[in-house]
PDB file of N, CA and C in Angstrom:
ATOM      1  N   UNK A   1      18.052   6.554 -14.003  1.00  0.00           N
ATOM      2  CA  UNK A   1      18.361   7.185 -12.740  1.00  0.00           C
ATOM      3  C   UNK A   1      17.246   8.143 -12.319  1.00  0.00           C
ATOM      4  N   UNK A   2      16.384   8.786 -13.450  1.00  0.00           N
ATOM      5  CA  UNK A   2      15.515   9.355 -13.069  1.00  0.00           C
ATOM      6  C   UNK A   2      14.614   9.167 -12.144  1.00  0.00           C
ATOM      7  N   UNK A   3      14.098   7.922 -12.959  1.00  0.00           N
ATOM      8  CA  UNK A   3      12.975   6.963 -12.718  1.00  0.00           C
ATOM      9  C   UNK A   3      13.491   6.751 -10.861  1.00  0.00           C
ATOM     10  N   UNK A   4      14.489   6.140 -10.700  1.00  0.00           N
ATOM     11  CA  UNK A   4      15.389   5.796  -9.576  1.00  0.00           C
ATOM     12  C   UNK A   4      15.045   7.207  -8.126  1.00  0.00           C
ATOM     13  N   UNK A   5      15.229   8.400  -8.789  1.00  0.00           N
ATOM     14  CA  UNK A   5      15.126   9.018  -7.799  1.00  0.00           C
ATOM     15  C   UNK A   5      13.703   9.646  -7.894  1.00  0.00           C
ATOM     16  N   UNK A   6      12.947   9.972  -9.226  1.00  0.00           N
ATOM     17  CA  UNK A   6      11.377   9.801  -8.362  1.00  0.00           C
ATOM     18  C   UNK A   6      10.546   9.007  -7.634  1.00  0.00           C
ATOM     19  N   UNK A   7      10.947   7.594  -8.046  1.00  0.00           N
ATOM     20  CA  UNK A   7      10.409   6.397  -6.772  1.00  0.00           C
ATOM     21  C   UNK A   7      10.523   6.373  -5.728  1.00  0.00           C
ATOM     22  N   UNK A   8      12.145   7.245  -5.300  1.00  0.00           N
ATOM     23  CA  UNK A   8      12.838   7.404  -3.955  1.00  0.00           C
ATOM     24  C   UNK A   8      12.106   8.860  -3.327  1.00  0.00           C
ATOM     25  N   UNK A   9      11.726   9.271  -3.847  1.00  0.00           N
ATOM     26  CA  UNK A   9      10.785  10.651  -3.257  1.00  0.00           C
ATOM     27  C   UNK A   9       9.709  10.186  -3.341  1.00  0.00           C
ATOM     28  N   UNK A  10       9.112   9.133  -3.707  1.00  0.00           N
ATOM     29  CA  UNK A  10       7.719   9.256  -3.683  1.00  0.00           C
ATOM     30  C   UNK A  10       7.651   8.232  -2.546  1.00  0.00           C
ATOM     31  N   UNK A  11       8.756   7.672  -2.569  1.00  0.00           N
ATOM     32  CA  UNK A  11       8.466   6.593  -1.416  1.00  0.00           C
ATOM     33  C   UNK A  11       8.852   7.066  -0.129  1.00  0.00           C
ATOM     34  N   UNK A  12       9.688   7.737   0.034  1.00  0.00           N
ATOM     35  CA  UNK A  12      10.137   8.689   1.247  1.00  0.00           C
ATOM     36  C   UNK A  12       9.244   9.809   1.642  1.00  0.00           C
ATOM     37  N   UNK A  13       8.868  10.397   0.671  1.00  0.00           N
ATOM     38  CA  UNK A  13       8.025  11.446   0.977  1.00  0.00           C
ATOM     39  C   UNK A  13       6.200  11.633  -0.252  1.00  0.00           C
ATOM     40  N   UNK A  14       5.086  10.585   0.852  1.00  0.00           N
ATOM     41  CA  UNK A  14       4.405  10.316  -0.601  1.00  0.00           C
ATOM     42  C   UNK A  14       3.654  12.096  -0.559  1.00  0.00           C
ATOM     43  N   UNK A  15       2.723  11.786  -2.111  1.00  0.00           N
ATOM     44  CA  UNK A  15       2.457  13.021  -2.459  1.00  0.00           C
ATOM     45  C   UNK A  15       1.470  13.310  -1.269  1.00  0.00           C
ATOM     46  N   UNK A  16       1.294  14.860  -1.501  1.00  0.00           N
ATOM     47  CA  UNK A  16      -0.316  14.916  -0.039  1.00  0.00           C
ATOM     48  C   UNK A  16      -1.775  13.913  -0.482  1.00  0.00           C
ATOM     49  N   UNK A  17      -2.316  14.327  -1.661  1.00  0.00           N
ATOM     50  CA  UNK A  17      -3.355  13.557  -1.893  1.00  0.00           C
ATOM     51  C   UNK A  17      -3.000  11.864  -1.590  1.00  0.00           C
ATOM     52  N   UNK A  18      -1.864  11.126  -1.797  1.00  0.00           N
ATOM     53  CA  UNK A  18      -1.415   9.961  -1.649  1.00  0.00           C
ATOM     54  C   UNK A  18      -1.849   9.760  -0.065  1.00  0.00           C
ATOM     55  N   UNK A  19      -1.087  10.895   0.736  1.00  0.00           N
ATOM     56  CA  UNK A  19      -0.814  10.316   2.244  1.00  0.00           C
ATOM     57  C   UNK A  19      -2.307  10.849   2.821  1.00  0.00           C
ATOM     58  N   UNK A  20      -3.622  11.486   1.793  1.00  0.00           N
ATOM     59  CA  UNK A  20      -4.955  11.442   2.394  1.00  0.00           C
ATOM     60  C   UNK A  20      -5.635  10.264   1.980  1.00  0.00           C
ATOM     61  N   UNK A  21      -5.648   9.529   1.118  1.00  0.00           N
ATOM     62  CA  UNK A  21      -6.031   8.439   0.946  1.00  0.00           C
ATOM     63  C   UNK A  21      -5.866   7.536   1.747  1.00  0.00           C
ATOM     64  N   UNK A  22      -4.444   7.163   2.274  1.00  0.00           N
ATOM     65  CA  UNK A  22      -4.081   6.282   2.819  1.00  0.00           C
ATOM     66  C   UNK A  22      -4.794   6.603   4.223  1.00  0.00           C
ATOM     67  N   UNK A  23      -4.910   7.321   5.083  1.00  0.00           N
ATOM     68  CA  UNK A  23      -5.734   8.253   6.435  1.00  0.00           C
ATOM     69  C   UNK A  23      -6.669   7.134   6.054  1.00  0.00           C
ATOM     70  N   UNK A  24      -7.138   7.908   4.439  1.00  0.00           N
ATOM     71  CA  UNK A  24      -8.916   7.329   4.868  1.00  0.00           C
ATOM     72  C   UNK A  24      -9.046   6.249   4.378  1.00  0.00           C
ATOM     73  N   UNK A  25      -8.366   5.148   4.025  1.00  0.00           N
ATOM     74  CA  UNK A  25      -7.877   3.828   4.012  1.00  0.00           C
ATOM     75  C   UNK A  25      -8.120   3.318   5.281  1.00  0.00           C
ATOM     76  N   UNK A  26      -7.065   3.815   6.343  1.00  0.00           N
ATOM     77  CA  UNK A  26      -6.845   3.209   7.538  1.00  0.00           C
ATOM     78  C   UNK A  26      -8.331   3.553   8.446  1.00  0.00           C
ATOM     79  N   UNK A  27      -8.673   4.742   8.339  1.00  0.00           N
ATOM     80  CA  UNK A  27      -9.458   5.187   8.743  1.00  0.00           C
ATOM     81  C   UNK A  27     -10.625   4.406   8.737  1.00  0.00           C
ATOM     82  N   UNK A  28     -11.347   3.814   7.263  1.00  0.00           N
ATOM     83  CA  UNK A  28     -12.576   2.658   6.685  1.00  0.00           C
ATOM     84  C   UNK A  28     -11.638   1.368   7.637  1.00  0.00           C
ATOM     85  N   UNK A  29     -11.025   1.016   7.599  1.00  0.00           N
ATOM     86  CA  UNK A  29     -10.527  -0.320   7.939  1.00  0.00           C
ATOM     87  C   UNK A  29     -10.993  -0.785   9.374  1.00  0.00           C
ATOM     88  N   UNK A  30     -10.188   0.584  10.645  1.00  0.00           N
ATOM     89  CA  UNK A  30     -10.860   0.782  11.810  1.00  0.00           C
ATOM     90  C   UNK A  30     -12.087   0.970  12.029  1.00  0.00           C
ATOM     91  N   UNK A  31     -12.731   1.591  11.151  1.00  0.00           N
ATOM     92  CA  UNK A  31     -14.201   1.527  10.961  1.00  0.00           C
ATOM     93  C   UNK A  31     -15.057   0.391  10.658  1.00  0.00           C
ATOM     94  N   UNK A  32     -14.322  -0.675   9.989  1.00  0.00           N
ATOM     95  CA  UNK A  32     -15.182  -2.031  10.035  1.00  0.00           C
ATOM     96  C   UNK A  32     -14.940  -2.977  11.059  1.00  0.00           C
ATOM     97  N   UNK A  33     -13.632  -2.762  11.469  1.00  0.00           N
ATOM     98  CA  UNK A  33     -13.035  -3.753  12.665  1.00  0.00           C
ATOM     99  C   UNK A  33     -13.854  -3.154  13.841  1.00  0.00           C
ATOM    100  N   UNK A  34     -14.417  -1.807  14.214  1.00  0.00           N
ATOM    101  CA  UNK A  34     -15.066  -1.774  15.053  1.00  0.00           C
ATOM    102  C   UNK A  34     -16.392  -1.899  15.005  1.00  0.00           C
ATOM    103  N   UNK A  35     -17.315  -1.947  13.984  1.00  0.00           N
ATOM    104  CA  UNK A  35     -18.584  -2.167  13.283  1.00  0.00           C
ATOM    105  C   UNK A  35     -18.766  -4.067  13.500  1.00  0.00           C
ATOM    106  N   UNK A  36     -17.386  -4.851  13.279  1.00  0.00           N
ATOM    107  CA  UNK A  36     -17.417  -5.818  13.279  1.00  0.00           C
ATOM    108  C   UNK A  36     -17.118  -6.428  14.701  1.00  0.00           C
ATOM    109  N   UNK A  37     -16.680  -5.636  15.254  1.00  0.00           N
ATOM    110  CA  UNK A  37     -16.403  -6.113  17.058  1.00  0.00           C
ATOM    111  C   UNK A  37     -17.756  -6.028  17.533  1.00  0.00           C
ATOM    112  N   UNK A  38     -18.920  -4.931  16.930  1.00  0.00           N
ATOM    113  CA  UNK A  38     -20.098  -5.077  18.183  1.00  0.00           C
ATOM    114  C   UNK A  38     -21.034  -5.936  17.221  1.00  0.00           C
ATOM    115  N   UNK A  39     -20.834  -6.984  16.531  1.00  0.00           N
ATOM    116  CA  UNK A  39     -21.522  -7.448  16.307  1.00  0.00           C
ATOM    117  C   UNK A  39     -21.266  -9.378  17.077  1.00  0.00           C
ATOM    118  N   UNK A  40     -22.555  -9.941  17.202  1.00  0.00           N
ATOM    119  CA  UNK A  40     -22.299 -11.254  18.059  1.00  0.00           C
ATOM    120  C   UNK A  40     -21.108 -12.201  17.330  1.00  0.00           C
ATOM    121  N   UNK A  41     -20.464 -12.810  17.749  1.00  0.00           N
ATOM    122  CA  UNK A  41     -19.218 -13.944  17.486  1.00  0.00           C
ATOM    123  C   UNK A  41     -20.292 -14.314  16.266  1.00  0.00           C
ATOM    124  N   UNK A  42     -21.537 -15.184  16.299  1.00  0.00           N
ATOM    125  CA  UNK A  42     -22.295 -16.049  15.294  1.00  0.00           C
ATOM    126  C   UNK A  42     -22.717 -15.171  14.396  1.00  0.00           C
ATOM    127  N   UNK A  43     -22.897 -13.967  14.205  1.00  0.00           N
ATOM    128  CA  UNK A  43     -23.663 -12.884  13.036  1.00  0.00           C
ATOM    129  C   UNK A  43     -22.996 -13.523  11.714  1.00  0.00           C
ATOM    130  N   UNK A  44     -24.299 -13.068  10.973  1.00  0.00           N
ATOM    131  CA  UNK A  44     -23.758 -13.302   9.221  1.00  0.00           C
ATOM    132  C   UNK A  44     -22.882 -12.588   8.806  1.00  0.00           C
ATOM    133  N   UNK A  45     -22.556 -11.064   9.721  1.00  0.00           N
ATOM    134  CA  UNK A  45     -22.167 -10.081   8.743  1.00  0.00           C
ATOM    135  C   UNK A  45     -20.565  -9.881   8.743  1.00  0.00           C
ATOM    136  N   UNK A  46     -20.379 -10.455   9.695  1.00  0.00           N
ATOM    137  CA  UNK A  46     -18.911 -10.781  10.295  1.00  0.00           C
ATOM    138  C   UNK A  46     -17.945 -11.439   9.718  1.00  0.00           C
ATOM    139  N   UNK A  47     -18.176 -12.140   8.612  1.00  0.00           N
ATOM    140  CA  UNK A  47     -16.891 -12.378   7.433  1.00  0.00           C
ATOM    141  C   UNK A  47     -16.892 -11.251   6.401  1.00  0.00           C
ATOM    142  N   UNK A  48     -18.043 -10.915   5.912  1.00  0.00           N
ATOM    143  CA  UNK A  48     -17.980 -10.009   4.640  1.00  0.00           C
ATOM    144  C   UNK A  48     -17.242  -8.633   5.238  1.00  0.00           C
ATOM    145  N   UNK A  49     -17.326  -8.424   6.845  1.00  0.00           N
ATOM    146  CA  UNK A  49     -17.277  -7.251   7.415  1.00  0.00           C
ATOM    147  C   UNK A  49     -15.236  -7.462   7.343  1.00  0.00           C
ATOM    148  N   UNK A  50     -15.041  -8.133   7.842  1.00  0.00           N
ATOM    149  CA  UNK A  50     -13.681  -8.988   8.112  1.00  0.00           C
ATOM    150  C   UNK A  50     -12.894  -8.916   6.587  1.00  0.00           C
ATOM    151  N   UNK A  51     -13.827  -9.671   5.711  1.00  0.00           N
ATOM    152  CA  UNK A  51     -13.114  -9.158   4.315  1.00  0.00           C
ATOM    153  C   UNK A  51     -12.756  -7.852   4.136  1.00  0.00           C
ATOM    154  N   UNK A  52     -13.605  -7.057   3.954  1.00  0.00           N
ATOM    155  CA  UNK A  52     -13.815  -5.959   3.564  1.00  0.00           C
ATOM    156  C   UNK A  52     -12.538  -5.241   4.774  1.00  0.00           C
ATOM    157  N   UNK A  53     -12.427  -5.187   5.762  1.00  0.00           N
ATOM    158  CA  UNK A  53     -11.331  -4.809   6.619  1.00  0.00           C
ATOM    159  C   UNK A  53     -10.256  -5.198   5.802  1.00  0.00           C
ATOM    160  N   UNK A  54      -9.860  -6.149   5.400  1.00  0.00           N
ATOM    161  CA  UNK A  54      -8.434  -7.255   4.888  1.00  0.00           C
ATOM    162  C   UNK A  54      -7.658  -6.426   3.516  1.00  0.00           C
ATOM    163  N   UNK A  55      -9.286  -5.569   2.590  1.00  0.00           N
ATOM    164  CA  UNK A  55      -9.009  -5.688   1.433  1.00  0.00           C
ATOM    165  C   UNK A  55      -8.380  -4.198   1.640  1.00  0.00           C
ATOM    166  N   UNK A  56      -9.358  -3.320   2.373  1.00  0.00           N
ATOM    167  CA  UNK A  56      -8.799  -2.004   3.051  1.00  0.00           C
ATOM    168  C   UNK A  56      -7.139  -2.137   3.810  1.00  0.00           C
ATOM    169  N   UNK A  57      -6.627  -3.090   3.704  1.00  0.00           N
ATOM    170  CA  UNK A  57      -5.224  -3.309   4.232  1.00  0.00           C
ATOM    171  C   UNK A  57      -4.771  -3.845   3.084  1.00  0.00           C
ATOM    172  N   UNK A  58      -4.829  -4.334   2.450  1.00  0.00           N
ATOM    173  CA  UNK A  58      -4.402  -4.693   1.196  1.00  0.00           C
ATOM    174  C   UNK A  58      -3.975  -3.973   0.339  1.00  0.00           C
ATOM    175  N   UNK A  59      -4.977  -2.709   0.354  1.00  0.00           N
ATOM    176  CA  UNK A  59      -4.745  -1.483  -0.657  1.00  0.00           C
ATOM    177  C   UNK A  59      -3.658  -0.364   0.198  1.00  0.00           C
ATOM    178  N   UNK A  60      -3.509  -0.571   1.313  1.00  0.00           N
ATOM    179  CA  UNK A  60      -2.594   0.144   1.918  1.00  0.00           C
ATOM    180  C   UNK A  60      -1.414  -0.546   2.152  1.00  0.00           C
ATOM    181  N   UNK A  61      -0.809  -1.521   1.990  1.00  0.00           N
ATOM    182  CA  UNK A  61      -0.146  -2.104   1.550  1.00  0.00           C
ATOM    183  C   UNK A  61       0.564  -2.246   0.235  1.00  0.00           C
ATOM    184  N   UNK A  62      -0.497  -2.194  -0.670  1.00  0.00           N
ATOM    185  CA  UNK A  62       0.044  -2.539  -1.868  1.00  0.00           C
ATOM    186  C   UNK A  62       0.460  -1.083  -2.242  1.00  0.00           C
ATOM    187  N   UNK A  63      -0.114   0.227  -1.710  1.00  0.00           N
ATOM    188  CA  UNK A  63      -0.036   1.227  -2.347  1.00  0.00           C
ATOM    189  C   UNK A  63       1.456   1.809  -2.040  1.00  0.00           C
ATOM    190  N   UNK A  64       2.098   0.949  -0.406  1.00  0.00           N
ATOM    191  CA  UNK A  64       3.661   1.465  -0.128  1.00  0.00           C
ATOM    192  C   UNK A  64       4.123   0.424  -0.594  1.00  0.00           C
ATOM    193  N   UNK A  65       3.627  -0.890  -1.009  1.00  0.00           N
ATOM    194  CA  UNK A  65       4.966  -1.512  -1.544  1.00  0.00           C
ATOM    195  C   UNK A  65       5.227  -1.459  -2.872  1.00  0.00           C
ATOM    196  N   UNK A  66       4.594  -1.153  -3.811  1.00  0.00           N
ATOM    197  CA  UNK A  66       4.805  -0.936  -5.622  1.00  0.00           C
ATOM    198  C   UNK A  66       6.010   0.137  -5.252  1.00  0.00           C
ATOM    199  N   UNK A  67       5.874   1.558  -5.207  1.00  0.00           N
ATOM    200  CA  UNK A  67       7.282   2.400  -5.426  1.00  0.00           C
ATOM    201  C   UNK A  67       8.498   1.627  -4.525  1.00  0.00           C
ATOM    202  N   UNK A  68       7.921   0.633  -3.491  1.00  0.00           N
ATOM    203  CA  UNK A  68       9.403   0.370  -2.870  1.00  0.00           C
ATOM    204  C   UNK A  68      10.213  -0.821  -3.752  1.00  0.00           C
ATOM    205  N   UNK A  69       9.170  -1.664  -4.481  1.00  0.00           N
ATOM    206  CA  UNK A  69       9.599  -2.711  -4.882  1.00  0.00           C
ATOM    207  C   UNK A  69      10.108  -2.588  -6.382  1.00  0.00           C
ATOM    208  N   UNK A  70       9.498  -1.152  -6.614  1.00  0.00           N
ATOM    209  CA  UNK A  70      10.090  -0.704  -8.312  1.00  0.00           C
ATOM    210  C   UNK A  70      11.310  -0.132  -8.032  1.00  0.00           C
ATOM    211  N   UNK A  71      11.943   0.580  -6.507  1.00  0.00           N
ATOM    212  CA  UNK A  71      12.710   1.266  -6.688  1.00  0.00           C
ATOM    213  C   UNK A  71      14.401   0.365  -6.221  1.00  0.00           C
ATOM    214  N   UNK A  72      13.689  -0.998  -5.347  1.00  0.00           N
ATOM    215  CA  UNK A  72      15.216  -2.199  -5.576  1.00  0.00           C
ATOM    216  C   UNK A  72      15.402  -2.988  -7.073  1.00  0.00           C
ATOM    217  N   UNK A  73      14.119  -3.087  -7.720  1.00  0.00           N
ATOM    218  CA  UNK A  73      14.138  -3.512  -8.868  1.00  0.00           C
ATOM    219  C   UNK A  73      15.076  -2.761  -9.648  1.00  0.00           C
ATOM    220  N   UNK A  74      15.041  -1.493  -9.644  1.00  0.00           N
ATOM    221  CA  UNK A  74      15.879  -0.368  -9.805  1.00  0.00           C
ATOM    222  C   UNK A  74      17.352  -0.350  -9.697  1.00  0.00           C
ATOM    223  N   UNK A  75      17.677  -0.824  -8.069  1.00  0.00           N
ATOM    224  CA  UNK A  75      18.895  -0.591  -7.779  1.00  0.00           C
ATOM    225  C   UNK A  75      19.478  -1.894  -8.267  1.00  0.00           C
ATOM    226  N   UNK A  76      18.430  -3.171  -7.791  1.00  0.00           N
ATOM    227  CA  UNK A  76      19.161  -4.186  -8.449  1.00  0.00           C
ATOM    228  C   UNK A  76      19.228  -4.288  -9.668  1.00  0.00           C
ATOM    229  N   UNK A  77      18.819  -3.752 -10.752  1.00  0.00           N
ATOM    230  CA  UNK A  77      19.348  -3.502 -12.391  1.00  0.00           C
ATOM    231  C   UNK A  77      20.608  -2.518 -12.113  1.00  0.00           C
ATOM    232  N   UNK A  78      20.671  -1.699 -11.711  1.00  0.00           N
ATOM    233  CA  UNK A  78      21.310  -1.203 -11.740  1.00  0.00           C
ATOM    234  C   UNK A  78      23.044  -1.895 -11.379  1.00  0.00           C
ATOM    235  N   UNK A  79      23.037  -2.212 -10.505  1.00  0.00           N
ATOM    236  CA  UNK A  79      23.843  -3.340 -10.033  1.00  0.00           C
ATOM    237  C   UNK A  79      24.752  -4.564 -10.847  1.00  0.00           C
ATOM    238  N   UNK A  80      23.478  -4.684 -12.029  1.00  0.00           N
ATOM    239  CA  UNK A  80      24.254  -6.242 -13.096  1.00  0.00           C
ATOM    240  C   UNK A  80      25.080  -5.528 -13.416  1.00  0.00           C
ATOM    241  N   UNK A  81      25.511  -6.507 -14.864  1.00  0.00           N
ATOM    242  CA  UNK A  81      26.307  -6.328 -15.864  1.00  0.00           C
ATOM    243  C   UNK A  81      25.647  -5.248 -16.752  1.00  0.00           C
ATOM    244  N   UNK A  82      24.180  -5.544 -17.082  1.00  0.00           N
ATOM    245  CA  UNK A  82      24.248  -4.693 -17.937  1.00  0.00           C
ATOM    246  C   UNK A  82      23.918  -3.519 -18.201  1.00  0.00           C
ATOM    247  N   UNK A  83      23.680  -3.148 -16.440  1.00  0.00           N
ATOM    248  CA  UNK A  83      23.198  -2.062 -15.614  1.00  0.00           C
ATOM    249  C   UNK A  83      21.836  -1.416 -16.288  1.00  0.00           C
ATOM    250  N   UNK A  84      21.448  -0.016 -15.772  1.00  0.00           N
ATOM    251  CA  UNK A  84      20.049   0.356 -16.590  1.00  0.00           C
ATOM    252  C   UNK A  84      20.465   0.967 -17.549  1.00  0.00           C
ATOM    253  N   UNK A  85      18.908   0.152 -18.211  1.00  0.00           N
ATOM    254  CA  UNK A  85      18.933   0.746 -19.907  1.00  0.00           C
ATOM    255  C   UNK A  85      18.893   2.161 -20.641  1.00  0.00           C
ATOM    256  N   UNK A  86      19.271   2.854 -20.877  1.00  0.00           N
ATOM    257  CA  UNK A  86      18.477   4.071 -21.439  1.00  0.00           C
ATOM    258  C   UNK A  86      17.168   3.665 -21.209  1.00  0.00           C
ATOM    259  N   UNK A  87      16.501   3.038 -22.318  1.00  0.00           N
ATOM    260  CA  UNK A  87      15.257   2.894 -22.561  1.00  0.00           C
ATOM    261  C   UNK A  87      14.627   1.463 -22.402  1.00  0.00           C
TER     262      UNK A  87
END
């Protein structure tokens, strides 16, 4: 249950250093999507630029869905038969 309600605060309310990362996450991301808009349709640099945008969403993504997806994992143990373990 512990576990249960620090996931639920961290996911409701993330830590400060958490919710500055994520800024400057979003922040690099917009920064390549617009780096990658003034460059011509045919440029070389325009997939790696495009990746590199994708992966910067990726990590902001993945970083809100782990506590959300540990914390139904959670409720749904909680839920069976043999509910959560001590340990």
């Amino acid at each position: 249950m512990a576990a249960l309600a620090g996931t639920m605060r961290v996911t409701l309310r993330p830590p400060h250093r958490v919710q500055l990362w994520l800024y400057e996450r979003e922040a690099e991301a917009a920064r390549l999507r617009a780096l990658r808009a003034s460059l011509a349709q045919d440029h070389r640099d325009r997939l790696g630029l495009w990746l590199a945008e994708m992966v910067e969403h990726f990590l902001i993504g993945a970083t809100i869905a782990v506590p959300i997806g540990y914390a139904s994992h959670l409720v749904l143990d909680a839920g069976s038969a043999r509910g959560l373990p001590p340990i």
